[in-house]
C-alpha atoms as a PDB file:
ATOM      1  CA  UNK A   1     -18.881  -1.939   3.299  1.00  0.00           C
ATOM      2  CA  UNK A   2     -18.269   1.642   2.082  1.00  0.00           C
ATOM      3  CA  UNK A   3     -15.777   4.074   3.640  1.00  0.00           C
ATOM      4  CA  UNK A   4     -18.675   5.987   4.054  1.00  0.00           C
ATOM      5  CA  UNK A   5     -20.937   3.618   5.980  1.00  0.00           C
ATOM      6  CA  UNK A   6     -18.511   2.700   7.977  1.00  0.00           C
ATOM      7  CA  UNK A   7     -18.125   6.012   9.741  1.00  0.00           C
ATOM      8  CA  UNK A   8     -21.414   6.457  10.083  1.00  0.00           C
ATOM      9  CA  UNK A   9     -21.627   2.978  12.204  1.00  0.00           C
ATOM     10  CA  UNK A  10     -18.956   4.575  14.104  1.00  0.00           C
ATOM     11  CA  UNK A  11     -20.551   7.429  14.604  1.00  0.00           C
ATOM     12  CA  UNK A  12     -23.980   5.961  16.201  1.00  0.00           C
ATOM     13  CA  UNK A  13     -21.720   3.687  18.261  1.00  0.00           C
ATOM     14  CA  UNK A  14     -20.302   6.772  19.668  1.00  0.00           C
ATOM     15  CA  UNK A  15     -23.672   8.065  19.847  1.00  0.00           C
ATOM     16  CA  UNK A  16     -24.697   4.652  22.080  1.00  0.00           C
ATOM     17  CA  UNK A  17     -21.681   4.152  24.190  1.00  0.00           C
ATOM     18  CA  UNK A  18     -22.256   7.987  25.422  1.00  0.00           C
ATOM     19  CA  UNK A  19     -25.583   8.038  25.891  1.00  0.00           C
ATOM     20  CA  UNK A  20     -24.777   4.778  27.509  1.00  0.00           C
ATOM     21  CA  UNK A  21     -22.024   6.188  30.191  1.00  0.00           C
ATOM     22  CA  UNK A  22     -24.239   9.280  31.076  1.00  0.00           C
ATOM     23  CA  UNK A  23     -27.021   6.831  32.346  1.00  0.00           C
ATOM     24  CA  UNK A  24     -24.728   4.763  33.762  1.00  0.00           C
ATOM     25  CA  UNK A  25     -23.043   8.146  35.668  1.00  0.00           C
ATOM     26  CA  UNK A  26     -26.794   8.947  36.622  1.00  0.00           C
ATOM     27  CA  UNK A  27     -27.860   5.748  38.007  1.00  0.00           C
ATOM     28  CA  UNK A  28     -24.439   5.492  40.329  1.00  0.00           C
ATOM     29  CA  UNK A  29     -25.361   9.131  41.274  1.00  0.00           C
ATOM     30  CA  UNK A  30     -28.819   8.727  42.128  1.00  0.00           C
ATOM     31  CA  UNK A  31     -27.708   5.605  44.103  1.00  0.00           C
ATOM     32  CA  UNK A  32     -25.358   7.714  46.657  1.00  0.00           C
ATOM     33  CA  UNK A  33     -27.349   9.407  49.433  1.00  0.00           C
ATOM     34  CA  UNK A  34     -25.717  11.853  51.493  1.00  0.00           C
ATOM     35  CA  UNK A  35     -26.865  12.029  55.054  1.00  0.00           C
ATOM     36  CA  UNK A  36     -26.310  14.578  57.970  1.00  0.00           C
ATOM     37  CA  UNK A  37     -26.669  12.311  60.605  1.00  0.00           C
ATOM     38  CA  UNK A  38     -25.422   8.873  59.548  1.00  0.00           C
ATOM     39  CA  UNK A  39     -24.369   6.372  56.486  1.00  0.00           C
ATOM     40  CA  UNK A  40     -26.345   5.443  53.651  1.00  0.00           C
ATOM     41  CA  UNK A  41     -24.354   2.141  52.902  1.00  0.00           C
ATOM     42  CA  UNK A  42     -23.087   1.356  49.422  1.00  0.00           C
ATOM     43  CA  UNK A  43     -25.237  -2.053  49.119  1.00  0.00           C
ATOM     44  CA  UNK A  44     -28.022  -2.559  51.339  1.00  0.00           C
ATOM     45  CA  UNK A  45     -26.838  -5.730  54.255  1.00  0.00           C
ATOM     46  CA  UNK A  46     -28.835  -8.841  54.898  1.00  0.00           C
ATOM     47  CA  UNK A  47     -29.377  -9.422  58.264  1.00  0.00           C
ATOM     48  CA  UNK A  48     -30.069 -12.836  58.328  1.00  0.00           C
ATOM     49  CA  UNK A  49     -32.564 -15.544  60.535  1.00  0.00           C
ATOM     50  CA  UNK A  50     -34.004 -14.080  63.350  1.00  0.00           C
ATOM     51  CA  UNK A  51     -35.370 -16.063  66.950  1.00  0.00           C
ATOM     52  CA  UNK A  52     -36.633 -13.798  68.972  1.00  0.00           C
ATOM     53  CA  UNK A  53     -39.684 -12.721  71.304  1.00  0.00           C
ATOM     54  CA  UNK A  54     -41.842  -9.671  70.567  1.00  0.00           C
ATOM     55  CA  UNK A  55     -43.089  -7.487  74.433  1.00  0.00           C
ATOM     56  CA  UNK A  56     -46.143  -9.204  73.890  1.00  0.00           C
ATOM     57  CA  UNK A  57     -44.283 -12.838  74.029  1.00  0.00           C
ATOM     58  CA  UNK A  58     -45.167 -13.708  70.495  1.00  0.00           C
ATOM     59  CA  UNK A  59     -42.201 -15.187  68.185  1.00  0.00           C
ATOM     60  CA  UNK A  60     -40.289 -12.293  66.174  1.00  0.00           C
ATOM     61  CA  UNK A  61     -38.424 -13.970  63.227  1.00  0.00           C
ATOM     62  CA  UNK A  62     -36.629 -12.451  60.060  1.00  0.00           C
ATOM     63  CA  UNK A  63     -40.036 -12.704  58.150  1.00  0.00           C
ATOM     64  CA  UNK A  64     -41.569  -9.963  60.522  1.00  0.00           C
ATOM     65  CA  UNK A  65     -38.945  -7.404  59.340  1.00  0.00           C
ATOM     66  CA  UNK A  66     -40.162  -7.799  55.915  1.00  0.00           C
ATOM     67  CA  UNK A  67     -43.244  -5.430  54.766  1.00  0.00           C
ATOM     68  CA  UNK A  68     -42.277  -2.056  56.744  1.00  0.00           C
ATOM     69  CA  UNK A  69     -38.852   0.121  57.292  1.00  0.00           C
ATOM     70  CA  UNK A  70     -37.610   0.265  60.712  1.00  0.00           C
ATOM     71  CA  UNK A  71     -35.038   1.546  63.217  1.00  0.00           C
ATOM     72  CA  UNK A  72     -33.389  -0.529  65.021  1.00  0.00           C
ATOM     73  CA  UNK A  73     -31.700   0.457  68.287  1.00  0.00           C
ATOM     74  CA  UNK A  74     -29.647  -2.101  71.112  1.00  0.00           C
ATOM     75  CA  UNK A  75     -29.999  -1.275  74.867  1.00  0.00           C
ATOM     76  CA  UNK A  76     -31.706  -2.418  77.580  1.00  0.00           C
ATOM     77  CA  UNK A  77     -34.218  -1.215  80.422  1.00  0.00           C
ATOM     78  CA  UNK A  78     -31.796  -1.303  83.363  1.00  0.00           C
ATOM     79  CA  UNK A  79     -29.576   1.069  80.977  1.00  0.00           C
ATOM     80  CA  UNK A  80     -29.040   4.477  82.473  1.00  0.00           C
ATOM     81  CA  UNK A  81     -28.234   7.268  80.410  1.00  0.00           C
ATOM     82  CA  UNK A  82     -27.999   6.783  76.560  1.00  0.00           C
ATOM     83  CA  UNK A  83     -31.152   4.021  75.904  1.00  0.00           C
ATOM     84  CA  UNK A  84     -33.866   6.467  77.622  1.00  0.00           C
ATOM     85  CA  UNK A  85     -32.205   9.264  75.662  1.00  0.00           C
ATOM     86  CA  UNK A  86     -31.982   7.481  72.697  1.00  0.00           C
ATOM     87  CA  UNK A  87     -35.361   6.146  72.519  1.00  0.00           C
ATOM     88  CA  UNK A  88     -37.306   9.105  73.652  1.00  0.00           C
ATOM     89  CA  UNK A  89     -35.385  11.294  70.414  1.00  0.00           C
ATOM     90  CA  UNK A  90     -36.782   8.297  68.212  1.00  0.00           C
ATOM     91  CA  UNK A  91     -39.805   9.050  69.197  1.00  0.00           C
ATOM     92  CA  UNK A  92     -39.903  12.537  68.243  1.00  0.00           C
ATOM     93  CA  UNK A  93     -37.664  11.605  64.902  1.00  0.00           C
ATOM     94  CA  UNK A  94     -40.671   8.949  64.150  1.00  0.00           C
ATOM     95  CA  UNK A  95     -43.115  11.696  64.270  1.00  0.00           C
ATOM     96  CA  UNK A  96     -41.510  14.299  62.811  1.00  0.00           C
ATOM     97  CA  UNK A  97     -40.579  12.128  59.639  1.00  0.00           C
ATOM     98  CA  UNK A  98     -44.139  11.182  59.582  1.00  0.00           C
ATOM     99  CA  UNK A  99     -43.211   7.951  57.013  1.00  0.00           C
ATOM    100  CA  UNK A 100     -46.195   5.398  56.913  1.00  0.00           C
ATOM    101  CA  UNK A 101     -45.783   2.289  58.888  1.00  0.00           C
ATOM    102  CA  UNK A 102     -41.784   2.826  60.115  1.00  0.00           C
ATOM    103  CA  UNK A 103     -41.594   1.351  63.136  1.00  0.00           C
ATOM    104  CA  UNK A 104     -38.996   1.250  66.029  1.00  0.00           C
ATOM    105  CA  UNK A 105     -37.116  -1.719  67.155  1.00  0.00           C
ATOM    106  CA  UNK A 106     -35.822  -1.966  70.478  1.00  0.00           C
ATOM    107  CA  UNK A 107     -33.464  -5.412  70.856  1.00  0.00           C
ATOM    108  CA  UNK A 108     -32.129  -5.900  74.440  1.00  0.00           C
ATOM    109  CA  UNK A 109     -28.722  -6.461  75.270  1.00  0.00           C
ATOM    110  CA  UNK A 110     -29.683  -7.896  78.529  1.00  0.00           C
ATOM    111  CA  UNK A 111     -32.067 -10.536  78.145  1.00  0.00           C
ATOM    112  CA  UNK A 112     -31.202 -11.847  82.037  1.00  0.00           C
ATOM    113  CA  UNK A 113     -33.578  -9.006  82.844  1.00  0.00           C
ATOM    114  CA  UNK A 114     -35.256  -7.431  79.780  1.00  0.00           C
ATOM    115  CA  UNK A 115     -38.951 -10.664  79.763  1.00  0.00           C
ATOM    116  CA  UNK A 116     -41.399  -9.332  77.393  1.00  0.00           C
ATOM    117  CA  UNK A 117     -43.579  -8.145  80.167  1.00  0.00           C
ATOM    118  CA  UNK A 118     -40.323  -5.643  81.264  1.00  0.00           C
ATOM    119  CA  UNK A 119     -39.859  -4.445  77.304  1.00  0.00           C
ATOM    120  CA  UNK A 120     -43.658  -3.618  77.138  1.00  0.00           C
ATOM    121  CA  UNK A 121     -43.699  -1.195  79.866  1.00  0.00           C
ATOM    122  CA  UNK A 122     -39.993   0.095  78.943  1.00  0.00           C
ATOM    123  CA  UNK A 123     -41.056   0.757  75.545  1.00  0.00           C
ATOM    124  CA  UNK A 124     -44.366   1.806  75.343  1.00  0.00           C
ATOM    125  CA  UNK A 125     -43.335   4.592  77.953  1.00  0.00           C
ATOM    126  CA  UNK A 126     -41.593   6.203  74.948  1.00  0.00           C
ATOM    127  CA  UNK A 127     -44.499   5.419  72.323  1.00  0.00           C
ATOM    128  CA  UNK A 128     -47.406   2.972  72.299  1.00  0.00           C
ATOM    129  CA  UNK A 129     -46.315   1.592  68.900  1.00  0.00           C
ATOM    130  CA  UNK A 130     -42.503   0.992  69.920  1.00  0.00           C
ATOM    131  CA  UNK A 131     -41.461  -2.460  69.582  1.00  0.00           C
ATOM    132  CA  UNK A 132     -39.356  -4.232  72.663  1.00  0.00           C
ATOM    133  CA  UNK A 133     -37.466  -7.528  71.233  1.00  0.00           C
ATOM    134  CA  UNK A 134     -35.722 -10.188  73.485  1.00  0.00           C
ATOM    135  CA  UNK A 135     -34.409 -13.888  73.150  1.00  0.00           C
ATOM    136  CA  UNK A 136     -31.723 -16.276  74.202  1.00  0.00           C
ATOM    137  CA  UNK A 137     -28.001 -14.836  74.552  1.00  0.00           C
ATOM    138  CA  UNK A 138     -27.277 -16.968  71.695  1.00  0.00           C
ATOM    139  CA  UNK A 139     -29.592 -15.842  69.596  1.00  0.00           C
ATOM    140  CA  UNK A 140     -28.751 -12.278  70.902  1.00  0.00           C
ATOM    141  CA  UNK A 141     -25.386 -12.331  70.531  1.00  0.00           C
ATOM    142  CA  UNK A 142     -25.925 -14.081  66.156  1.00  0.00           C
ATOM    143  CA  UNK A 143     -27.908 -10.637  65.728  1.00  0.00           C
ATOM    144  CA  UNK A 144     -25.384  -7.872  67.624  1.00  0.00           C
ATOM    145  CA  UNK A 145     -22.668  -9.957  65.210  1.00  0.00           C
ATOM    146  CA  UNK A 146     -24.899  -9.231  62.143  1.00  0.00           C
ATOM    147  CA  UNK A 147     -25.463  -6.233  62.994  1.00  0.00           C
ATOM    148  CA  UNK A 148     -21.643  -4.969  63.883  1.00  0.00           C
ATOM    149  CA  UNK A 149     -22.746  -3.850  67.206  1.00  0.00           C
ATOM    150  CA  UNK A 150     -20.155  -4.111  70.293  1.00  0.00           C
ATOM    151  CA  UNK A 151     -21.774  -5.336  73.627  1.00  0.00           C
ATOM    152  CA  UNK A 152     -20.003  -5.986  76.575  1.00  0.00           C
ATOM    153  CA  UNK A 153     -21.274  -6.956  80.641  1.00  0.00           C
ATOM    154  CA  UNK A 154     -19.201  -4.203  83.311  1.00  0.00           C
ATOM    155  CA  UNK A 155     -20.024  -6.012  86.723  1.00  0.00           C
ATOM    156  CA  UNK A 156     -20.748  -3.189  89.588  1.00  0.00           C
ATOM    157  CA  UNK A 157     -20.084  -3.227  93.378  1.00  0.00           C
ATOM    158  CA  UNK A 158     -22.473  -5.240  95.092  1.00  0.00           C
ATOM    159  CA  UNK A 159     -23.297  -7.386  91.784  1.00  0.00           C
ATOM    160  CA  UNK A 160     -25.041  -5.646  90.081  1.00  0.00           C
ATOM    161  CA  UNK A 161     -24.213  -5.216  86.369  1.00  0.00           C
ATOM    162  CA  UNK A 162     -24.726  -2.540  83.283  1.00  0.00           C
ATOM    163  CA  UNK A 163     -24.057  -3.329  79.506  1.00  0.00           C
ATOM    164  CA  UNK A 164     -22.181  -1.607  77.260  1.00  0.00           C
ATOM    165  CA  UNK A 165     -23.039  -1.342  73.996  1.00  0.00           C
ATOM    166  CA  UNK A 166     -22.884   0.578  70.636  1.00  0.00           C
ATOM    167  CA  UNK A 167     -26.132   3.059  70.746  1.00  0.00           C
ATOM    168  CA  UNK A 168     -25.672   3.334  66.502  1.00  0.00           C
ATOM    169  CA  UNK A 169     -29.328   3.293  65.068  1.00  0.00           C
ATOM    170  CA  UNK A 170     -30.119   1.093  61.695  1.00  0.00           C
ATOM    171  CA  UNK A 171     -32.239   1.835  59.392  1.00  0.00           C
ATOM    172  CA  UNK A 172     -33.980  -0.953  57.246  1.00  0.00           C
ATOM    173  CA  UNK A 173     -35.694  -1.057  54.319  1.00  0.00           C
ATOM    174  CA  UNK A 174     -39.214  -2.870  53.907  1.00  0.00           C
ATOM    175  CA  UNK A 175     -37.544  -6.193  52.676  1.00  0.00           C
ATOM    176  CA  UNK A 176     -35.725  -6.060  56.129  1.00  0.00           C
ATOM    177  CA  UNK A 177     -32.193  -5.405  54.515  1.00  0.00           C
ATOM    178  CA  UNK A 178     -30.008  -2.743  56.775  1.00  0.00           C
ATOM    179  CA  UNK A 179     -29.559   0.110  54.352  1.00  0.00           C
ATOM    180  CA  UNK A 180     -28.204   2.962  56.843  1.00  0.00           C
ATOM    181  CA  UNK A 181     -26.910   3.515  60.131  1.00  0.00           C
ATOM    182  CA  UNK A 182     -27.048   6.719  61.598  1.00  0.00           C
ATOM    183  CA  UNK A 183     -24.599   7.479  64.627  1.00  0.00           C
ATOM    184  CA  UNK A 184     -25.005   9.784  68.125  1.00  0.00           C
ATOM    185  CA  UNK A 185     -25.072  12.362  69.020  1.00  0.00           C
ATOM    186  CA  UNK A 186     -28.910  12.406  67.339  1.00  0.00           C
ATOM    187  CA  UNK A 187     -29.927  15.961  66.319  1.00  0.00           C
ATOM    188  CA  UNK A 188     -33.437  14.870  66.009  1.00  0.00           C
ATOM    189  CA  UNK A 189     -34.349  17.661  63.162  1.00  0.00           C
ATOM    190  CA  UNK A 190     -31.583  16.871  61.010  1.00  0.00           C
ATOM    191  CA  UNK A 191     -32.326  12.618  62.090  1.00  0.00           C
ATOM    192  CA  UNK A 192     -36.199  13.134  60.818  1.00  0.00           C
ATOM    193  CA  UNK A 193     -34.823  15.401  57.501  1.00  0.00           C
ATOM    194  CA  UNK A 194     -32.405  12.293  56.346  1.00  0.00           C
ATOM    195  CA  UNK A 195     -35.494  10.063  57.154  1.00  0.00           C
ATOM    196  CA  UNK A 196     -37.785  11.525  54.583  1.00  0.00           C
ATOM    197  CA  UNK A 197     -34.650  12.249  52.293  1.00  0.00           C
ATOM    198  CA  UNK A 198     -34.313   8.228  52.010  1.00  0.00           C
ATOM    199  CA  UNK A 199     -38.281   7.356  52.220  1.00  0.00           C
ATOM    200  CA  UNK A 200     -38.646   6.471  48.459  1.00  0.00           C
ATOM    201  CA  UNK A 201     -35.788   4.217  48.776  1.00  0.00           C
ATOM    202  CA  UNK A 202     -37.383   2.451  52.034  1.00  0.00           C
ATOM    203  CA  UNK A 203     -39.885   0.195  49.984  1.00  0.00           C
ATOM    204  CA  UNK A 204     -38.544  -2.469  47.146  1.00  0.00           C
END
């Protein structure tokens, strides 16, 4: 092989190998979403089997995440303060994102109290579409673990009881894989702005 030759082999493999890093550079760019309001996480999570019951009593399993985004939020209808707060700003976020078929997830913490027929009225206060999800404590507790979210039972005078929890919101993408979590206090402009800033990368 000529002298020649040889350098110009060289040179198209430095040709290749840049062109090569610069979409390489791109791609890791593109894949880092900056958010005003939360966490676009590095690789999206799995969140593993579900065994739960929809408000209308039906089964809710890991199959029904699958085919539309959604927010999932933890609380519970005896919950005071942040769940009503929480809920009624993801109703406004839902609407003023205005992204086809994302839905809102509402898993109890407190399924000693929170039937089906108790979610449907709890949720559905806050929008007709909202989705109230309940189960065993078992199977409650296997999805707060996936998730990462802290829950613990504070006994009150006269035994009575409220449930602490993380009020984080998840976002998930259509294949039912946690991609985001977005943390309080909610500013619901800014919330509904990330939202349609991460739409395109809602549906695999």
């Amino acid at each position: 092989m000529s002298q020649r030759r040889s350098w110009i082999l060289l040179g198209i493999a430095g040709v290749l190998a840049a062109s090569l890093g610069v979409w390489i550079a791109h791609e890791l760019d593109s894949s880092k979403v900056a958010l005003a309001s939360g966490t676009w996480l590095p690789r999206p999570r799995e969140v593993g089997s579900l065994a739960l019951v929809d408000q209308a009593g039906k089964p809710f399993t890991e199959d029904h995440l699958r085919g539309k985004p959604s927010l999932v939020f933890f609380g519970f209808t005896h919950c005071p303060d942040v769940c009503p707060t929480t809920l009624a700003q993801l109703a406004q976020v839902k609407k003023a994102a205005a992204i086809p078929d994302l839905r809102v997830l509402l898993v109890s913490v407190d399924p000693a109290r929170d039937t089906p027929e108790a979610l449907s009225q709890y949720v559905h206060a806050f929008d007709p579409e909202f989705i109230g999800l309940t189960g065993s404590d078992a199977a409650i507790s296997k999805l707060t673990k996936a998730f990462g979210v802290a829950v613990a039972k504070v006994d009150l005078p006269g035994g009575n009881y409220v449930v602490d929890h993380s009020a984080a919101v998840f976002l998930l993408d259509d294949s039912g894989r946690i991609v985001a979590v977005f943390t309080p206090p909610f500013n619901t402009r800014t919330f509904a702005e990330d939202l349609k800033r991460v739409a395109s990368h809602l549906h695999v």
